[in-house]
C-alpha atoms as a PDB file:
ATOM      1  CA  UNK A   1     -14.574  21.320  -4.690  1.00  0.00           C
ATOM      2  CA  UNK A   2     -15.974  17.985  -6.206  1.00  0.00           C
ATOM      3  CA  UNK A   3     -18.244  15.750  -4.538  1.00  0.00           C
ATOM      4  CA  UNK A   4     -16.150  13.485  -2.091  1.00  0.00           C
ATOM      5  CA  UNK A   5     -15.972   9.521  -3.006  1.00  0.00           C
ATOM      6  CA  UNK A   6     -15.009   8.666   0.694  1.00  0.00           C
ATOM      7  CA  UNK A   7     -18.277   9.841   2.649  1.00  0.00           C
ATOM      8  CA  UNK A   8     -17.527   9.355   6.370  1.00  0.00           C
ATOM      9  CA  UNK A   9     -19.838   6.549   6.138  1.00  0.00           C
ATOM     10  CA  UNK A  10     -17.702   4.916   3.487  1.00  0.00           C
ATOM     11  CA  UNK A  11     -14.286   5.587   5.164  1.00  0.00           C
ATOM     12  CA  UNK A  12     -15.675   4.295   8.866  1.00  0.00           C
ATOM     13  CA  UNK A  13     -16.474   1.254   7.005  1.00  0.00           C
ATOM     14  CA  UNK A  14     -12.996   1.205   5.662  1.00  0.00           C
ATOM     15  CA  UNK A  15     -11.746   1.959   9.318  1.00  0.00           C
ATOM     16  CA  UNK A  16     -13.926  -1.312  10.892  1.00  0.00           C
ATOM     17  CA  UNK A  17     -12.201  -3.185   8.326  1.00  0.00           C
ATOM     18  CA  UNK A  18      -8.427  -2.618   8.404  1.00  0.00           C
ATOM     19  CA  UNK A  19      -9.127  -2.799  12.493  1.00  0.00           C
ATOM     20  CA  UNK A  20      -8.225   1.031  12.616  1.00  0.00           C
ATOM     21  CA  UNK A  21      -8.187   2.871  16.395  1.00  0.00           C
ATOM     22  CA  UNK A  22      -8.343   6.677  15.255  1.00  0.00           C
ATOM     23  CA  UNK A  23      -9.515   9.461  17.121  1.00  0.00           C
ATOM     24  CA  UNK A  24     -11.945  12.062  15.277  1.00  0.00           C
ATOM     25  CA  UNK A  25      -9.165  14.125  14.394  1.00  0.00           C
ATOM     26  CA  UNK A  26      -6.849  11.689  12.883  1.00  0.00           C
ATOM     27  CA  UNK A  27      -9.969  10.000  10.939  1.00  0.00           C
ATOM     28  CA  UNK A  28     -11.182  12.861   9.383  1.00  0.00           C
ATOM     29  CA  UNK A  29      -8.169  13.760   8.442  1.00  0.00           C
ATOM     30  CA  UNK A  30      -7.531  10.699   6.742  1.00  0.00           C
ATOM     31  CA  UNK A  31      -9.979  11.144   5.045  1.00  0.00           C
ATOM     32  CA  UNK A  32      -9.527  14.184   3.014  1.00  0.00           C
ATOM     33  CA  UNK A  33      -5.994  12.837   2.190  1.00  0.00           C
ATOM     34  CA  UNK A  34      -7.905   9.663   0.661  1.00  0.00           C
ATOM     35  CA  UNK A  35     -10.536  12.024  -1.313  1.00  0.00           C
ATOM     36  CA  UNK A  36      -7.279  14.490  -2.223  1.00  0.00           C
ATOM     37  CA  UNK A  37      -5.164  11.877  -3.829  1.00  0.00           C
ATOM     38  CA  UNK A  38      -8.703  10.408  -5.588  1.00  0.00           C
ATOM     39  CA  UNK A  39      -8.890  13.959  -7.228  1.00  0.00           C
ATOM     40  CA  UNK A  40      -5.306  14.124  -7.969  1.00  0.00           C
ATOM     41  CA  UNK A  41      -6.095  10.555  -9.864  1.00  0.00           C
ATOM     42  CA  UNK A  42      -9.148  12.036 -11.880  1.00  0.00           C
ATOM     43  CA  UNK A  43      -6.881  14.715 -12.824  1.00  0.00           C
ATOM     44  CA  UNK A  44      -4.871  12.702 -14.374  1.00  0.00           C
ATOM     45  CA  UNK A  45      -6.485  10.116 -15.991  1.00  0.00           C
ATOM     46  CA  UNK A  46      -8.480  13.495 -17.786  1.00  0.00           C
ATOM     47  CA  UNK A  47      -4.821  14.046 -19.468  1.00  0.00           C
ATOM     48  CA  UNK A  48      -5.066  12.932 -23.338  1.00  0.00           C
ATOM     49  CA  UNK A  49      -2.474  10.681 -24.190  1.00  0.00           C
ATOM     50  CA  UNK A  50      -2.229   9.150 -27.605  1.00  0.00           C
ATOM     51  CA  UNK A  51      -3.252   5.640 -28.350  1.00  0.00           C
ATOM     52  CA  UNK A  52       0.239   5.247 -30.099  1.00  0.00           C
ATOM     53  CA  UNK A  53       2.388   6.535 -27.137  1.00  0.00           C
ATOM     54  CA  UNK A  54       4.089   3.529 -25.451  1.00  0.00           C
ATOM     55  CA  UNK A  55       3.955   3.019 -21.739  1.00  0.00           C
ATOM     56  CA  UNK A  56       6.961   3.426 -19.878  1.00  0.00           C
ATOM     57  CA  UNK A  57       8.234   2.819 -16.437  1.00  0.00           C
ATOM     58  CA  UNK A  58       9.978   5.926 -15.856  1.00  0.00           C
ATOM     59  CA  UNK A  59       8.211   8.580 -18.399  1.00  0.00           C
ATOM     60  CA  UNK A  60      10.473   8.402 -20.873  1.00  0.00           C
ATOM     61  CA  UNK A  61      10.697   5.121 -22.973  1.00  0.00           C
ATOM     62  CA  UNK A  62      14.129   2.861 -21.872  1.00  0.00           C
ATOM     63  CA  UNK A  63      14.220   0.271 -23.989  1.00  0.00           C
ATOM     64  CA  UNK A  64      15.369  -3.353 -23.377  1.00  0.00           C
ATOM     65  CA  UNK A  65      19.432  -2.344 -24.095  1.00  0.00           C
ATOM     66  CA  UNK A  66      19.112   0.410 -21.661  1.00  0.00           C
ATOM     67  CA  UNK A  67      17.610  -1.953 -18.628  1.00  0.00           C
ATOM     68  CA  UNK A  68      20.432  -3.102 -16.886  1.00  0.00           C
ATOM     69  CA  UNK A  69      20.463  -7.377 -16.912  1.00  0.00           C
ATOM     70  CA  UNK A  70      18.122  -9.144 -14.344  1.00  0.00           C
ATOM     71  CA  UNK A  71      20.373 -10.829 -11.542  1.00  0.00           C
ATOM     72  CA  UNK A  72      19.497 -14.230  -9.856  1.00  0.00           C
ATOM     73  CA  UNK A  73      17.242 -14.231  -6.968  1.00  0.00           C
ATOM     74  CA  UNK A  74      19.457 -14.868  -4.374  1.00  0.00           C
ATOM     75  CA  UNK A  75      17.924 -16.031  -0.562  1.00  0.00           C
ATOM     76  CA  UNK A  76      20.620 -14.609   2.161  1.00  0.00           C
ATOM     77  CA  UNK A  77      20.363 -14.951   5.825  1.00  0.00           C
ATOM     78  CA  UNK A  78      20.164 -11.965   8.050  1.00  0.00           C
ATOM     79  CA  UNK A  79      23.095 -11.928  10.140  1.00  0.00           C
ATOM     80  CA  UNK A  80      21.283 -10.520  13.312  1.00  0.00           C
ATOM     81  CA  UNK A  81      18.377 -13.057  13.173  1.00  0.00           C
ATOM     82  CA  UNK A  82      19.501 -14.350  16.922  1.00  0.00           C
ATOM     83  CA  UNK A  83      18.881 -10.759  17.801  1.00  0.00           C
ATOM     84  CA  UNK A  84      15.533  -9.769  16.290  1.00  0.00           C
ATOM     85  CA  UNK A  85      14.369 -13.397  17.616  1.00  0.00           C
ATOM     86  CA  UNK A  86      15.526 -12.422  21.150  1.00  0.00           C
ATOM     87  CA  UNK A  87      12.957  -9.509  20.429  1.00  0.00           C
ATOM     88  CA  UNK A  88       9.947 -11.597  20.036  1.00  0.00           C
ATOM     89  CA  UNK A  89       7.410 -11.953  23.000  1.00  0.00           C
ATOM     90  CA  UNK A  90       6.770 -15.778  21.741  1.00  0.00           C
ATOM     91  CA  UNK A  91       8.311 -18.029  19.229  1.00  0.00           C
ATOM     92  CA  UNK A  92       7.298 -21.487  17.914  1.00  0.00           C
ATOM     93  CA  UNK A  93       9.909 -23.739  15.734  1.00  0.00           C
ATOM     94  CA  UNK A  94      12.391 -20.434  15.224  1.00  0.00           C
ATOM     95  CA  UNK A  95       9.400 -18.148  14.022  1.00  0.00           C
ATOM     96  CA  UNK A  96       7.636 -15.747  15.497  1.00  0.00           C
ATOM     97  CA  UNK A  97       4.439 -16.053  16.858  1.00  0.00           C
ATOM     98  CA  UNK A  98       1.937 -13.258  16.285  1.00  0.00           C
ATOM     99  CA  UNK A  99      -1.747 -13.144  16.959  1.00  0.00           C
ATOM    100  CA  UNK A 100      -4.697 -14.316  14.620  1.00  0.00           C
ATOM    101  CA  UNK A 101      -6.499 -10.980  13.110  1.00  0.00           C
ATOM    102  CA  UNK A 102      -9.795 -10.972  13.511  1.00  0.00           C
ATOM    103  CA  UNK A 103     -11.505 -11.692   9.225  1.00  0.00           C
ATOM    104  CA  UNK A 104     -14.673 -11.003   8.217  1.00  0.00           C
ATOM    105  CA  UNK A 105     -16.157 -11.958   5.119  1.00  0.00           C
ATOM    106  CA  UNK A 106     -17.223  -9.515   2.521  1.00  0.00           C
ATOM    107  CA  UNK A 107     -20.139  -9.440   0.738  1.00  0.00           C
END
């Protein structure tokens, strides 16, 4: 196996971070999935590709009469926002109030 990028050091730090409660088990877990999918990603990116191969979306190029036409952005209104508010331990001004997460600045 190759060397691991995510040290336990390295993911605890990531852990303090995100404000993470895991138990042993789940972190180290976690872990391995995080250095797994970094492997899968060096695999990859060792795949030659030529320079004149365009990028594409899907794998396989779909050109611009292919895409299907944008549509307009279009803001609708949930019809069971009275109910998911009724959910919500506190609301201020018809929005829902949720606590401050702790920040710390990085270096």
């Amino acid at each position: 196996m190759t060397e691991e990028k995510i040290t336990p050091q390295v993911f605890q730090r990531l852990v303090d971070l995100a404000a993470l409660e895991l138990d042993p088990k789940e972190a180290e877990y976690l872990r391995q999935e995080l250095n797994n999918q970094l492997v899968s990603i060096e695999i990859l990116e060792s795949i030659p590709i030529d320079a004149e191969v365009e990028a594409a979306a899907h794998g396989v190029p779909y050109p611009p009469e292919r895409s299907p036409a944008f549509r307009d952005d279009e803001a609708l209104t949930d019809p069971h926002r009275a109910d998911i508010l009724a959910q919500a331990p506190e609301l201020e001004d018809g929005y829902i109030v949720v606590p401050d997460i702790a920040q710390e600045e990085l270096e």
